[in-house]
C-alpha atoms as a PDB file:
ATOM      1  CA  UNK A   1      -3.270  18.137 116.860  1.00  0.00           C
ATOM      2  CA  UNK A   2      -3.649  21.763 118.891  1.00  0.00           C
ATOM      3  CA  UNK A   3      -0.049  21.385 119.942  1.00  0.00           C
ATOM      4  CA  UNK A   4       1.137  21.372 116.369  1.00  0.00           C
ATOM      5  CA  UNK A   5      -1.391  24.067 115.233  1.00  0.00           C
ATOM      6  CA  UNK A   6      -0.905  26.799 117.922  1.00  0.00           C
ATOM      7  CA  UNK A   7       2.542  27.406 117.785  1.00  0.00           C
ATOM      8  CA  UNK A   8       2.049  28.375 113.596  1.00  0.00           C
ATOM      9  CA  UNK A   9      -0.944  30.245 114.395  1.00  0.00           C
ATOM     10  CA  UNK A  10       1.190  32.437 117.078  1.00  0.00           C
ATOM     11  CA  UNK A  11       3.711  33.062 114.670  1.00  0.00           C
ATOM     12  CA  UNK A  12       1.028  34.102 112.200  1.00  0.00           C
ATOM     13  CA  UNK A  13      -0.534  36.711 114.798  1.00  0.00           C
ATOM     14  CA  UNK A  14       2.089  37.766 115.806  1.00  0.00           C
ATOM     15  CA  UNK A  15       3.423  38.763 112.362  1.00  0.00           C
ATOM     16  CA  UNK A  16      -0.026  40.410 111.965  1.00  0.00           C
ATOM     17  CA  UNK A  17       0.694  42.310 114.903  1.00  0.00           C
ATOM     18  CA  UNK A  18       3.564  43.550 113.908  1.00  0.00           C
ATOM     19  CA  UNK A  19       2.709  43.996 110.215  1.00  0.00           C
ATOM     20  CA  UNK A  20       0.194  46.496 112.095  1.00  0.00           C
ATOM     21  CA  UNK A  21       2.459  48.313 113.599  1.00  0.00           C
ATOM     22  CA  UNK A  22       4.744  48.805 110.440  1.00  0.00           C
ATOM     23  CA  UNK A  23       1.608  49.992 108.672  1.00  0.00           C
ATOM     24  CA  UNK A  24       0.859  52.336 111.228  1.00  0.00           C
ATOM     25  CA  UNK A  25       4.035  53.827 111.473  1.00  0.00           C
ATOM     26  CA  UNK A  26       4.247  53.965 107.100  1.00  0.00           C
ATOM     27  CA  UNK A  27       1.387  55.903 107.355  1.00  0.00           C
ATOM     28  CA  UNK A  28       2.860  58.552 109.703  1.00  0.00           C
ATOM     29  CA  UNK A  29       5.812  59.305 108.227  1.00  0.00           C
ATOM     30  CA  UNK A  30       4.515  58.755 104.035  1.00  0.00           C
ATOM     31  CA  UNK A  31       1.213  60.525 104.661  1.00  0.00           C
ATOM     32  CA  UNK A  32       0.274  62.196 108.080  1.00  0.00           C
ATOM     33  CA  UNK A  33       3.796  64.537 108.189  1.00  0.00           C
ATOM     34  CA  UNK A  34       4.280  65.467 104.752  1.00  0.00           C
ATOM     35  CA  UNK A  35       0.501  66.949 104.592  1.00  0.00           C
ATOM     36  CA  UNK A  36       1.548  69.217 107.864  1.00  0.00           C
ATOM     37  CA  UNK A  37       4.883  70.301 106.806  1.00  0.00           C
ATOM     38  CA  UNK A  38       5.011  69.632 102.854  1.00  0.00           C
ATOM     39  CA  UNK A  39       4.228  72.318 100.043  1.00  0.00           C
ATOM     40  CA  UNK A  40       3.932  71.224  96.699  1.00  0.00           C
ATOM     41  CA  UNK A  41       5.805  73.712  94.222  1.00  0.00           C
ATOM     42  CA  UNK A  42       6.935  75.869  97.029  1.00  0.00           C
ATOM     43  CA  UNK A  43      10.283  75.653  98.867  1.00  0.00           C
ATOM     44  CA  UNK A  44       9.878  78.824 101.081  1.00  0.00           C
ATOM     45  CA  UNK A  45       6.420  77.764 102.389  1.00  0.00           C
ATOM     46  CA  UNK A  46       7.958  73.842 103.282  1.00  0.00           C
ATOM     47  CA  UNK A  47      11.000  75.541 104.960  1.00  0.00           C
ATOM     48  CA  UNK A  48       8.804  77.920 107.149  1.00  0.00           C
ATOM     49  CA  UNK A  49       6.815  74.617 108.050  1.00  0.00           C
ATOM     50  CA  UNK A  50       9.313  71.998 109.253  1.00  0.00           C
ATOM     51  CA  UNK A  51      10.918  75.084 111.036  1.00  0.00           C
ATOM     52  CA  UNK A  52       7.532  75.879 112.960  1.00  0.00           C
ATOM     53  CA  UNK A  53       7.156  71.955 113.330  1.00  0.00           C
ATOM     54  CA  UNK A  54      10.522  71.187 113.822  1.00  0.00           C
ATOM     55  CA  UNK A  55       9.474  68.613 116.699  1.00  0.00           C
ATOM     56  CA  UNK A  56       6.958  66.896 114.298  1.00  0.00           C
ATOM     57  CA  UNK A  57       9.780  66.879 111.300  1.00  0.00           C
ATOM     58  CA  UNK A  58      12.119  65.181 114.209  1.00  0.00           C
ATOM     59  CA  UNK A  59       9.703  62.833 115.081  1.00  0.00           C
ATOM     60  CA  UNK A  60       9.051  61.861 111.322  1.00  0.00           C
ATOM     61  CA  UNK A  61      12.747  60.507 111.519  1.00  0.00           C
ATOM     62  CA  UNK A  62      12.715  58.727 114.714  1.00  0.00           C
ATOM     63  CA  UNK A  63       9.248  56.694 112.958  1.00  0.00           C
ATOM     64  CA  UNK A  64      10.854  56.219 109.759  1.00  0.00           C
ATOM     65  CA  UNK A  65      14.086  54.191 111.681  1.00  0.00           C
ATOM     66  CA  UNK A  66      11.889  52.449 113.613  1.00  0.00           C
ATOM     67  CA  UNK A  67       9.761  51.557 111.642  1.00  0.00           C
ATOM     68  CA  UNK A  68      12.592  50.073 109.156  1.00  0.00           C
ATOM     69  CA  UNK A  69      13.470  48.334 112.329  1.00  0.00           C
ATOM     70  CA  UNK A  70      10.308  46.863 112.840  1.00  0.00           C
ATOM     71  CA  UNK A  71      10.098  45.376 109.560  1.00  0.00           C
ATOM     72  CA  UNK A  72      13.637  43.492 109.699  1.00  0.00           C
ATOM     73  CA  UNK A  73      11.415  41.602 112.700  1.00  0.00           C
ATOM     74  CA  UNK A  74       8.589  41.007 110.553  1.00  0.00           C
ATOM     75  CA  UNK A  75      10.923  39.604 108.054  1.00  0.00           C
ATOM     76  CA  UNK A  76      12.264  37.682 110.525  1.00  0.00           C
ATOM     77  CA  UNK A  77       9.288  36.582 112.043  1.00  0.00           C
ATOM     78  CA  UNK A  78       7.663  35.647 108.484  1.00  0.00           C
ATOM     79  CA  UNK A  79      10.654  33.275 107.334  1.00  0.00           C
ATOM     80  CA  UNK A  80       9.965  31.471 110.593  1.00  0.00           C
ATOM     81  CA  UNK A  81       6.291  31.043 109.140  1.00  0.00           C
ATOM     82  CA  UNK A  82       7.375  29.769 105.665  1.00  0.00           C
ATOM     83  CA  UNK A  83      10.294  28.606 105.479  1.00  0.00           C
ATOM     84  CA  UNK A  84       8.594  25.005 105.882  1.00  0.00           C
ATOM     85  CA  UNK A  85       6.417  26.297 102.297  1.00  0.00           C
ATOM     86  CA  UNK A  86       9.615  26.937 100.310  1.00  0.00           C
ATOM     87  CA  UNK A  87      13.042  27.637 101.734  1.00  0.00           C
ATOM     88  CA  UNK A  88      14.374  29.550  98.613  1.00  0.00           C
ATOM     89  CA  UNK A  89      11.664  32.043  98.216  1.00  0.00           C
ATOM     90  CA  UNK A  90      11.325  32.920 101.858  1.00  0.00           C
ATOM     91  CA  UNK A  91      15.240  33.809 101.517  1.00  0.00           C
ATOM     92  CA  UNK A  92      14.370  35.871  98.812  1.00  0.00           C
ATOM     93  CA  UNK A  93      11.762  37.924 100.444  1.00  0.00           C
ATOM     94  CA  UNK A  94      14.393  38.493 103.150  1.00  0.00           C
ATOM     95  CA  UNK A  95      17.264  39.778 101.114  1.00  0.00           C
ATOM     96  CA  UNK A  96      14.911  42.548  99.227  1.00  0.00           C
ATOM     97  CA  UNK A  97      14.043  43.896 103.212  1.00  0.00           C
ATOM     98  CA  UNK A  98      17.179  43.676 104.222  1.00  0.00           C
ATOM     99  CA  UNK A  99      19.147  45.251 101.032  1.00  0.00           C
ATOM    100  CA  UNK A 100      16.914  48.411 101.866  1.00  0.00           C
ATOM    101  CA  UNK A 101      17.401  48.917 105.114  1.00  0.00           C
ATOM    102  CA  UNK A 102      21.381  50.662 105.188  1.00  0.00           C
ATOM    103  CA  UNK A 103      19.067  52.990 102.055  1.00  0.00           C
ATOM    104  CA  UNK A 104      16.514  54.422 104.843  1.00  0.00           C
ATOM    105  CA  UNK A 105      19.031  55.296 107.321  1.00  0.00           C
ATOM    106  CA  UNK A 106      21.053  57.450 104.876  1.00  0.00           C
ATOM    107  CA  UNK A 107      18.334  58.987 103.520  1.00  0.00           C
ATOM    108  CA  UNK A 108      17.251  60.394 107.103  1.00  0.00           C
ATOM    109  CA  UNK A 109      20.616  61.295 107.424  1.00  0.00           C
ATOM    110  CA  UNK A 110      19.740  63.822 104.164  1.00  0.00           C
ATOM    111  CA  UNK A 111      16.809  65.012 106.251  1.00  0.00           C
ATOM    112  CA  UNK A 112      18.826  65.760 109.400  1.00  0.00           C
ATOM    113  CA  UNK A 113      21.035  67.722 107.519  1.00  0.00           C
ATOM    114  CA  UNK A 114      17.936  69.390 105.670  1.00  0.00           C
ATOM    115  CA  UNK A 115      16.794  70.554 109.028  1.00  0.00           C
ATOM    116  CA  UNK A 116      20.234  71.753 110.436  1.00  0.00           C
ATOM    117  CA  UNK A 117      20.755  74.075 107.203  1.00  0.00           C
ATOM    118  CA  UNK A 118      17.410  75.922 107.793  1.00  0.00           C
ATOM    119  CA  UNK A 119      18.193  76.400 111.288  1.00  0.00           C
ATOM    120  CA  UNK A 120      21.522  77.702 110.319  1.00  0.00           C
ATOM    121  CA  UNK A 121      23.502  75.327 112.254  1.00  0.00           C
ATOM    122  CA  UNK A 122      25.894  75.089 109.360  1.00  0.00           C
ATOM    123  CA  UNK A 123      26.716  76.828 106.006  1.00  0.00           C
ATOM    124  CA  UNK A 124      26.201  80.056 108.167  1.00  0.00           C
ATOM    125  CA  UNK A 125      27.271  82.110 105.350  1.00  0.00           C
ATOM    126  CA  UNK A 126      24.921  81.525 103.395  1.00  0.00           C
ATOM    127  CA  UNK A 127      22.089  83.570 102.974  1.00  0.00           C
ATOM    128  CA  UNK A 128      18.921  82.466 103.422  1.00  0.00           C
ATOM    129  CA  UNK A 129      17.585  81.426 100.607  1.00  0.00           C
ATOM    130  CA  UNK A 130      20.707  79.602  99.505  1.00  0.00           C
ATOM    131  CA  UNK A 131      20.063  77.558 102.814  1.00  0.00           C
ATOM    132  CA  UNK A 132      16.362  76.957 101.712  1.00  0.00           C
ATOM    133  CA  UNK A 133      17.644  75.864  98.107  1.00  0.00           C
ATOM    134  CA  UNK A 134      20.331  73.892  99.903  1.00  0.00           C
ATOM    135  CA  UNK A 135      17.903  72.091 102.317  1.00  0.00           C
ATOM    136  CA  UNK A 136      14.743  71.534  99.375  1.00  0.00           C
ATOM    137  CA  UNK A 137      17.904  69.440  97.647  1.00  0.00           C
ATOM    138  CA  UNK A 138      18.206  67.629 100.216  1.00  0.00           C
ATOM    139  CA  UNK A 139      14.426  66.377 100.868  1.00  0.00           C
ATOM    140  CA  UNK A 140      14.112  66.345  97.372  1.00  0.00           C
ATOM    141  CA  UNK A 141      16.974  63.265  97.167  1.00  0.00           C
ATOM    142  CA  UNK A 142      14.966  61.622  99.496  1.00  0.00           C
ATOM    143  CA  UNK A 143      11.425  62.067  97.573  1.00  0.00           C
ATOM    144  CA  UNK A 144      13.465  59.824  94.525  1.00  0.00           C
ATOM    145  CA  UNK A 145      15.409  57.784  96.904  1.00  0.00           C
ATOM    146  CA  UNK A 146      11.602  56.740  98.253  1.00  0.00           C
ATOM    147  CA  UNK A 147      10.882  56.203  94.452  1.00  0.00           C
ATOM    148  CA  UNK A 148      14.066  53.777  93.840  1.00  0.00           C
ATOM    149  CA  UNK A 149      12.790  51.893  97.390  1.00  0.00           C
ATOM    150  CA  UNK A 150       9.144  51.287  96.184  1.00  0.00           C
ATOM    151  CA  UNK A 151      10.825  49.077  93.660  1.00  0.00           C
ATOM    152  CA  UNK A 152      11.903  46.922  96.243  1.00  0.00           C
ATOM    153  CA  UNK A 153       8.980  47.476  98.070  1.00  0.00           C
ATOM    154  CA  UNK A 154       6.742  45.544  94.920  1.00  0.00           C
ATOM    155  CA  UNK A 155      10.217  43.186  94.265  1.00  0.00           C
ATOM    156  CA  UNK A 156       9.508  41.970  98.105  1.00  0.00           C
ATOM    157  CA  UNK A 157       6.044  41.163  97.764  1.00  0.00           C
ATOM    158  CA  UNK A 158       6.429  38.813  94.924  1.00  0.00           C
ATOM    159  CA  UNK A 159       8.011  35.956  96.985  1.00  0.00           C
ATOM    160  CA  UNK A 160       5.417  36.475  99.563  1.00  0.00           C
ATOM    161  CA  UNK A 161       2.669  36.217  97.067  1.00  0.00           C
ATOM    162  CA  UNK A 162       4.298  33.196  96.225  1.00  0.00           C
ATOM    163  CA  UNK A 163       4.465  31.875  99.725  1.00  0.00           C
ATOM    164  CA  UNK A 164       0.956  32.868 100.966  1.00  0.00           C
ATOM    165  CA  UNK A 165      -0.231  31.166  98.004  1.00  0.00           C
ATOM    166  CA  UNK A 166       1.386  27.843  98.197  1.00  0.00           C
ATOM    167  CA  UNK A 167       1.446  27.864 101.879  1.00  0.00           C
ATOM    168  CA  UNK A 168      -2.014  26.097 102.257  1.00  0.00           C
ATOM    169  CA  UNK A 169      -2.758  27.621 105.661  1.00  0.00           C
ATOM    170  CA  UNK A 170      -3.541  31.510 103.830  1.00  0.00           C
ATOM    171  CA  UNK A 171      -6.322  31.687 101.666  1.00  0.00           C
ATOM    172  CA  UNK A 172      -4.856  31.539  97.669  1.00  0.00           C
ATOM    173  CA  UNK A 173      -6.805  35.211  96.638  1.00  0.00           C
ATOM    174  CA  UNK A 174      -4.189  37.093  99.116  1.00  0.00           C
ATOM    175  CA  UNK A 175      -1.414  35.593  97.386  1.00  0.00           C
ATOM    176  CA  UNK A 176      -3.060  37.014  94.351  1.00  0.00           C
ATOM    177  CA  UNK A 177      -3.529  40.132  95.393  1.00  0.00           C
ATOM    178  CA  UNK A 178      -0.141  40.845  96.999  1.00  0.00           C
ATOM    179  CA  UNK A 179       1.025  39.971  93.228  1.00  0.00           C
ATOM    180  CA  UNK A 180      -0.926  42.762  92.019  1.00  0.00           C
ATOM    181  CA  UNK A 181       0.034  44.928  94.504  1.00  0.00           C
ATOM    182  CA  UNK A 182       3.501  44.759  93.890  1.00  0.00           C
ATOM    183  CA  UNK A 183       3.003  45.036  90.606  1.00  0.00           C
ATOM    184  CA  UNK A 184       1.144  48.774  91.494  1.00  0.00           C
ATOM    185  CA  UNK A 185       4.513  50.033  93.472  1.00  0.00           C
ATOM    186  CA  UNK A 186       6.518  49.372  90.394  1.00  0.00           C
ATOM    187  CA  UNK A 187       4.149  50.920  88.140  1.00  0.00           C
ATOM    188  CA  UNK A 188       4.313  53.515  90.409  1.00  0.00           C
ATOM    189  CA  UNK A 189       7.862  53.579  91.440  1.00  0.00           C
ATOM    190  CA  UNK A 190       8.851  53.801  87.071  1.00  0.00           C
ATOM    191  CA  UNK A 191       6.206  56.200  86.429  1.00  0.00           C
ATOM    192  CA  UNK A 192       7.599  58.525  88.746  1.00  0.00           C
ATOM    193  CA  UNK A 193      10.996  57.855  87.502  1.00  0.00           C
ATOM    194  CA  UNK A 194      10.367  57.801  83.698  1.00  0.00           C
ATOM    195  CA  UNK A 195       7.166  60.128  83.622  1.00  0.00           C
ATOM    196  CA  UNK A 196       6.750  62.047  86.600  1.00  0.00           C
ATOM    197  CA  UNK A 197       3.956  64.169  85.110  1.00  0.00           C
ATOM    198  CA  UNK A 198       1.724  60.790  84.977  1.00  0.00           C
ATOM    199  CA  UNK A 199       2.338  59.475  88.459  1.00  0.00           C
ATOM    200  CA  UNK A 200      -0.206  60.886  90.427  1.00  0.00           C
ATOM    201  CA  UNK A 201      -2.251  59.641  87.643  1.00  0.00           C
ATOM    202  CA  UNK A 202      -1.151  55.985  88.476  1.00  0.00           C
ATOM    203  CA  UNK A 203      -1.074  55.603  91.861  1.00  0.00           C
ATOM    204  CA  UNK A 204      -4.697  56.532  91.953  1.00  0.00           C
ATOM    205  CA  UNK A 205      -5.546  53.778  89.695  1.00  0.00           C
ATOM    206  CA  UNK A 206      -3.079  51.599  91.902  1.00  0.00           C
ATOM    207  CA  UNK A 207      -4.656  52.147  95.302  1.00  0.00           C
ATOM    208  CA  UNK A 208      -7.184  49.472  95.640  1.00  0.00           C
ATOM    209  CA  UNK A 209      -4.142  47.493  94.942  1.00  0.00           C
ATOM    210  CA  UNK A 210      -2.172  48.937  97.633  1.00  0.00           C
ATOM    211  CA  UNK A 211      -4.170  46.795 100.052  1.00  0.00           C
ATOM    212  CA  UNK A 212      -2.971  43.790  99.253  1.00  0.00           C
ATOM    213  CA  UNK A 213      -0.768  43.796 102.290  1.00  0.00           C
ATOM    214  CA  UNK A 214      -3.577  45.504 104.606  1.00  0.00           C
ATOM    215  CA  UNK A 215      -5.603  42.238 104.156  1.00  0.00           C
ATOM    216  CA  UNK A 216      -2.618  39.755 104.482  1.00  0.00           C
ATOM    217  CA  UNK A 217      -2.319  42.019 107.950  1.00  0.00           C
ATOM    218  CA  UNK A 218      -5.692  41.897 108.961  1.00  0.00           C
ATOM    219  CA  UNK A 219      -6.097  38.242 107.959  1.00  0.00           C
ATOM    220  CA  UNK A 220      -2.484  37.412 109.879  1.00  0.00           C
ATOM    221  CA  UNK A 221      -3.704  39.213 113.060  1.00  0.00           C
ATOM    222  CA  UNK A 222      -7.376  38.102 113.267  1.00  0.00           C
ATOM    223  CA  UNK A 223      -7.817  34.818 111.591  1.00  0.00           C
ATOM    224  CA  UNK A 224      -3.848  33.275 112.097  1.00  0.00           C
ATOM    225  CA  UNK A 225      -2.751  30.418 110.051  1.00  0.00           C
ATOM    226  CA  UNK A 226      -5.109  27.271 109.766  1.00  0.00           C
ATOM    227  CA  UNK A 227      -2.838  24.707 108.203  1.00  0.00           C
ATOM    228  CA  UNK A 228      -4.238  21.603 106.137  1.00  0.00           C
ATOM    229  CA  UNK A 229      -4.907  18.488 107.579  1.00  0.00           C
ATOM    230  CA  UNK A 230      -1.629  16.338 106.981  1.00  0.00           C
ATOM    231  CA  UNK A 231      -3.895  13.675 104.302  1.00  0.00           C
ATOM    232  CA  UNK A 232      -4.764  16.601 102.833  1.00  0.00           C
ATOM    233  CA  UNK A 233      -1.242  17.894 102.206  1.00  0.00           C
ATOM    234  CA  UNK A 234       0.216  15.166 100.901  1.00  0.00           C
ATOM    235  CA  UNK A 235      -0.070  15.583  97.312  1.00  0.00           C
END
Protein backbone atom coordinates (compact mmCIF):
# COMPACT_ATOMS: atom_id res chain seq x y z
CA UNK A 1 0.00 0.00 0.00
CA UNK A 2 3.13 2.68 0.67
CA UNK A 3 4.22 2.08 -2.89
CA UNK A 4 0.94 3.35 -4.25
CA UNK A 5 0.65 6.18 -1.64
CA UNK A 6 4.14 7.82 -1.84
CA UNK A 7 4.44 8.55 -5.26
CA UNK A 8 0.82 10.90 -4.92
CA UNK A 9 2.03 12.28 -1.80
CA UNK A 10 5.43 13.47 -3.67
CA UNK A 11 3.56 14.98 -6.27
CA UNK A 12 1.43 16.72 -3.66
CA UNK A 13 4.67 18.21 -1.84
CA UNK A 14 6.14 18.93 -4.35
CA UNK A 15 3.35 21.11 -5.80
CA UNK A 16 3.32 22.68 -2.29
CA UNK A 17 6.78 23.46 -2.76
CA UNK A 18 6.46 25.06 -5.61
CA UNK A 19 3.10 26.74 -4.91
CA UNK A 20 5.56 28.34 -2.18
CA UNK A 21 7.75 29.60 -4.26
CA UNK A 22 5.11 31.23 -6.67
CA UNK A 23 3.66 32.86 -3.57
CA UNK A 24 6.81 34.14 -2.57
CA UNK A 25 7.76 35.55 -5.64
CA UNK A 26 3.73 37.21 -6.06
CA UNK A 27 4.46 38.84 -3.09
CA UNK A 28 7.66 40.56 -4.31
CA UNK A 29 6.73 41.87 -7.28
CA UNK A 30 2.53 42.78 -6.22
CA UNK A 31 3.52 44.11 -2.81
CA UNK A 32 7.24 44.45 -1.61
CA UNK A 33 8.38 46.72 -5.00
CA UNK A 34 5.51 48.81 -5.60
CA UNK A 35 5.63 50.13 -1.76
CA UNK A 36 9.54 51.15 -2.52
CA UNK A 37 9.14 52.64 -5.84
CA UNK A 38 5.22 53.39 -6.20
CA UNK A 39 3.47 56.86 -5.41
CA UNK A 40 -0.06 56.99 -5.34
CA UNK A 41 -1.40 60.25 -7.19
CA UNK A 42 2.05 61.33 -8.07
CA UNK A 43 3.91 60.60 -11.33
CA UNK A 44 7.05 62.78 -10.65
CA UNK A 45 7.69 61.22 -7.19
CA UNK A 46 7.27 57.29 -8.89
CA UNK A 47 9.62 58.39 -11.75
CA UNK A 48 12.35 59.79 -9.33
CA UNK A 49 11.92 56.31 -7.48
CA UNK A 50 12.30 53.52 -10.05
CA UNK A 51 15.14 55.85 -11.40
CA UNK A 52 17.00 55.81 -7.88
CA UNK A 53 15.97 51.99 -7.70
CA UNK A 54 16.38 51.21 -11.07
CA UNK A 55 18.12 47.77 -10.03
CA UNK A 56 15.11 46.91 -7.72
CA UNK A 57 12.48 48.03 -10.69
CA UNK A 58 14.77 45.50 -12.97
CA UNK A 59 14.62 42.92 -10.64
CA UNK A 60 10.72 43.30 -10.23
CA UNK A 61 10.68 42.08 -13.98
CA UNK A 62 13.05 39.30 -13.88
CA UNK A 63 10.48 37.89 -10.62
CA UNK A 64 7.42 38.62 -12.40
CA UNK A 65 8.73 36.15 -15.64
CA UNK A 66 9.80 33.78 -13.45
CA UNK A 67 7.51 33.56 -11.47
CA UNK A 68 4.85 33.13 -14.49
CA UNK A 69 7.27 30.42 -15.31
CA UNK A 70 7.04 28.76 -12.21
CA UNK A 71 3.44 28.50 -12.24
CA UNK A 72 3.15 26.81 -15.86
CA UNK A 73 5.16 23.92 -13.60
CA UNK A 74 2.76 24.01 -10.92
CA UNK A 75 0.09 23.65 -13.44
CA UNK A 76 1.82 21.03 -14.76
CA UNK A 77 2.67 19.37 -11.78
CA UNK A 78 -1.09 19.68 -10.38
CA UNK A 79 -2.79 17.96 -13.55
CA UNK A 80 -0.41 15.11 -12.80
CA UNK A 81 -2.15 15.10 -9.22
CA UNK A 82 -5.77 15.15 -10.54
CA UNK A 83 -6.16 14.22 -13.53
CA UNK A 84 -7.14 10.65 -12.00
CA UNK A 85 -10.19 13.04 -9.94
CA UNK A 86 -11.62 14.43 -13.19
CA UNK A 87 -9.83 14.71 -16.50
CA UNK A 88 -12.00 17.63 -17.88
CA UNK A 89 -11.69 20.01 -15.06
CA UNK A 90 -8.00 19.56 -14.50
CA UNK A 91 -7.76 20.64 -18.38
CA UNK A 92 -9.63 23.48 -17.53
CA UNK A 93 -7.56 24.75 -14.74
CA UNK A 94 -4.66 24.43 -17.20
CA UNK A 95 -5.94 26.44 -20.10
CA UNK A 96 -6.90 29.61 -17.69
CA UNK A 97 -2.76 29.46 -16.56
CA UNK A 98 -1.69 29.00 -19.65
CA UNK A 99 -4.00 31.65 -21.69
CA UNK A 100 -2.27 34.25 -19.25
CA UNK A 101 0.97 33.61 -19.55
CA UNK A 102 1.90 35.35 -23.42
CA UNK A 103 -0.37 38.55 -21.14
CA UNK A 104 2.57 38.83 -18.38
CA UNK A 105 5.35 38.87 -20.73
CA UNK A 106 3.94 41.81 -22.75
CA UNK A 107 3.02 43.63 -20.02
CA UNK A 108 6.79 43.66 -18.69
CA UNK A 109 7.62 44.51 -21.98
CA UNK A 110 5.39 47.98 -21.13
CA UNK A 111 7.56 48.27 -18.04
CA UNK A 112 10.90 47.94 -19.86
CA UNK A 113 9.96 50.51 -22.05
CA UNK A 114 8.60 52.61 -18.96
CA UNK A 115 12.08 52.50 -17.60
CA UNK A 116 14.03 53.24 -20.90
CA UNK A 117 11.84 56.56 -21.45
CA UNK A 118 12.82 57.98 -17.99
CA UNK A 119 16.30 57.23 -18.57
CA UNK A 120 16.06 58.90 -21.87
CA UNK A 121 17.18 56.07 -23.88
CA UNK A 122 14.54 56.93 -26.42
CA UNK A 123 12.06 59.76 -27.31
CA UNK A 124 15.16 62.01 -26.51
CA UNK A 125 13.30 64.95 -27.61
CA UNK A 126 11.12 65.00 -25.39
CA UNK A 127 11.25 66.97 -22.48
CA UNK A 128 11.08 65.68 -19.36
CA UNK A 129 8.00 65.64 -18.22
CA UNK A 130 6.54 64.42 -21.48
CA UNK A 131 8.89 61.33 -20.79
CA UNK A 132 7.41 61.03 -17.18
CA UNK A 133 3.74 61.30 -18.70
CA UNK A 134 4.92 58.92 -21.39
CA UNK A 135 6.40 56.31 -18.95
CA UNK A 136 3.25 56.71 -15.97
CA UNK A 137 1.11 55.45 -19.32
CA UNK A 138 2.91 52.87 -19.59
CA UNK A 139 2.84 51.35 -15.86
CA UNK A 140 -0.46 52.52 -15.72
CA UNK A 141 -1.53 49.80 -18.75
CA UNK A 142 -0.05 47.39 -16.72
CA UNK A 143 -1.93 48.36 -13.26
CA UNK A 144 -5.42 47.38 -15.56
CA UNK A 145 -3.78 44.71 -17.49
CA UNK A 146 -3.12 43.14 -13.68
CA UNK A 147 -6.91 43.93 -13.18
CA UNK A 148 -8.12 41.98 -16.51
CA UNK A 149 -5.53 38.93 -15.17
CA UNK A 150 -7.10 38.67 -11.62
CA UNK A 151 -10.12 37.53 -13.54
CA UNK A 152 -8.37 34.65 -14.61
CA UNK A 153 -6.66 34.43 -11.57
CA UNK A 154 -10.42 33.65 -9.60
CA UNK A 155 -11.63 31.78 -13.22
CA UNK A 156 -8.50 29.28 -12.39
CA UNK A 157 -9.32 28.53 -8.99
CA UNK A 158 -12.76 27.33 -9.64
CA UNK A 159 -11.72 23.99 -11.27
CA UNK A 160 -9.30 23.49 -8.53
CA UNK A 161 -11.90 24.03 -5.93
CA UNK A 162 -13.63 21.54 -7.75
CA UNK A 163 -10.79 19.09 -7.82
CA UNK A 164 -9.52 19.47 -4.21
CA UNK A 165 -12.95 18.87 -3.26
CA UNK A 166 -13.82 15.74 -5.04
CA UNK A 167 -10.36 14.48 -4.92
CA UNK A 168 -10.84 12.58 -1.54
CA UNK A 169 -7.17 12.80 -0.55
CA UNK A 170 -7.59 17.06 0.35
CA UNK A 171 -9.74 17.88 3.02
CA UNK A 172 -13.44 19.18 1.36
CA UNK A 173 -13.26 22.92 3.45
CA UNK A 174 -10.12 23.91 1.06
CA UNK A 175 -12.08 23.20 -1.87
CA UNK A 176 -14.53 25.53 -0.30
CA UNK A 177 -12.51 28.07 0.38
CA UNK A 178 -10.54 28.29 -2.88
CA UNK A 179 -14.30 28.83 -4.27
CA UNK A 180 -14.59 31.80 -2.24
CA UNK A 181 -11.46 32.99 -2.96
CA UNK A 182 -11.87 33.16 -6.46
CA UNK A 183 -14.88 34.55 -6.11
CA UNK A 184 -12.87 37.68 -4.01
CA UNK A 185 -10.37 38.28 -7.20
CA UNK A 186 -13.35 38.80 -9.39
CA UNK A 187 -15.08 40.96 -7.05
CA UNK A 188 -12.05 42.60 -6.97
CA UNK A 189 -10.83 42.42 -10.45
CA UNK A 190 -14.78 44.18 -11.64
CA UNK A 191 -14.72 46.57 -8.91
CA UNK A 192 -11.66 47.99 -10.06
CA UNK A 193 -12.84 47.90 -13.54
CA UNK A 194 -16.46 49.16 -13.11
CA UNK A 195 -15.93 51.26 -9.79
CA UNK A 196 -12.51 52.00 -9.13
CA UNK A 197 -13.35 54.42 -6.30
CA UNK A 198 -14.78 51.23 -4.26
CA UNK A 199 -11.94 48.80 -4.78
CA UNK A 200 -9.77 49.35 -2.07
CA UNK A 201 -12.94 49.09 -0.23
CA UNK A 202 -13.35 45.41 -1.48
CA UNK A 203 -10.31 43.88 -1.41
CA UNK A 204 -10.14 44.60 2.25
CA UNK A 205 -13.26 42.77 2.84
CA UNK A 206 -11.79 40.04 0.38
CA UNK A 207 -8.52 39.32 2.14
CA UNK A 208 -9.29 36.62 4.54
CA UNK A 209 -10.43 35.10 1.36
CA UNK A 210 -7.28 35.59 -0.39
CA UNK A 211 -5.89 32.67 1.60
CA UNK A 212 -7.60 30.17 0.21
CA UNK A 213 -4.61 29.19 -1.84
CA UNK A 214 -2.03 29.90 1.17
CA UNK A 215 -3.71 26.92 2.99
CA UNK A 216 -4.07 24.58 -0.10
CA UNK A 217 -0.03 25.51 -0.11
CA UNK A 218 0.66 24.93 3.30
CA UNK A 219 -1.57 21.84 3.46
CA UNK A 220 0.18 20.51 -0.10
CA UNK A 221 3.70 21.05 1.37
CA UNK A 222 3.27 19.82 4.98
CA UNK A 223 0.54 17.31 5.17
CA UNK A 224 0.74 15.82 1.15
CA UNK A 225 -2.10 13.89 -0.20
CA UNK A 226 -3.60 10.97 1.97
CA UNK A 227 -5.81 9.18 -0.50
CA UNK A 228 -8.90 6.95 0.63
CA UNK A 229 -8.67 3.51 1.20
CA UNK A 230 -9.76 1.81 -2.22
CA UNK A 231 -13.34 0.17 -0.23
CA UNK A 232 -13.76 3.40 0.72
CA UNK A 233 -13.67 4.94 -2.75
CA UNK A 234 -15.74 2.89 -4.42
CA UNK A 235 -18.98 4.52 -4.28
Amino acid sequence: METNVSPLKKTARFAGLLYLIWIITGVYGMFYVPSKIMVRGNAVATANNILAHEFLFRTSIINDLFSNIIWVFLVLVLYRLFKQVNERQVKLLVAFVIVQIPTVFIMEAFNITSLMILKGEILKTFELTQRQDLAMLFLKINDYGVLTLEIFWGLWLFPLAILVYRSRFLPRFLGVWLTINGFACLAMSLTGLLVPQYHDMVYRIAVPALFGEMALMLWLLIMGAKPQPLTAAAP
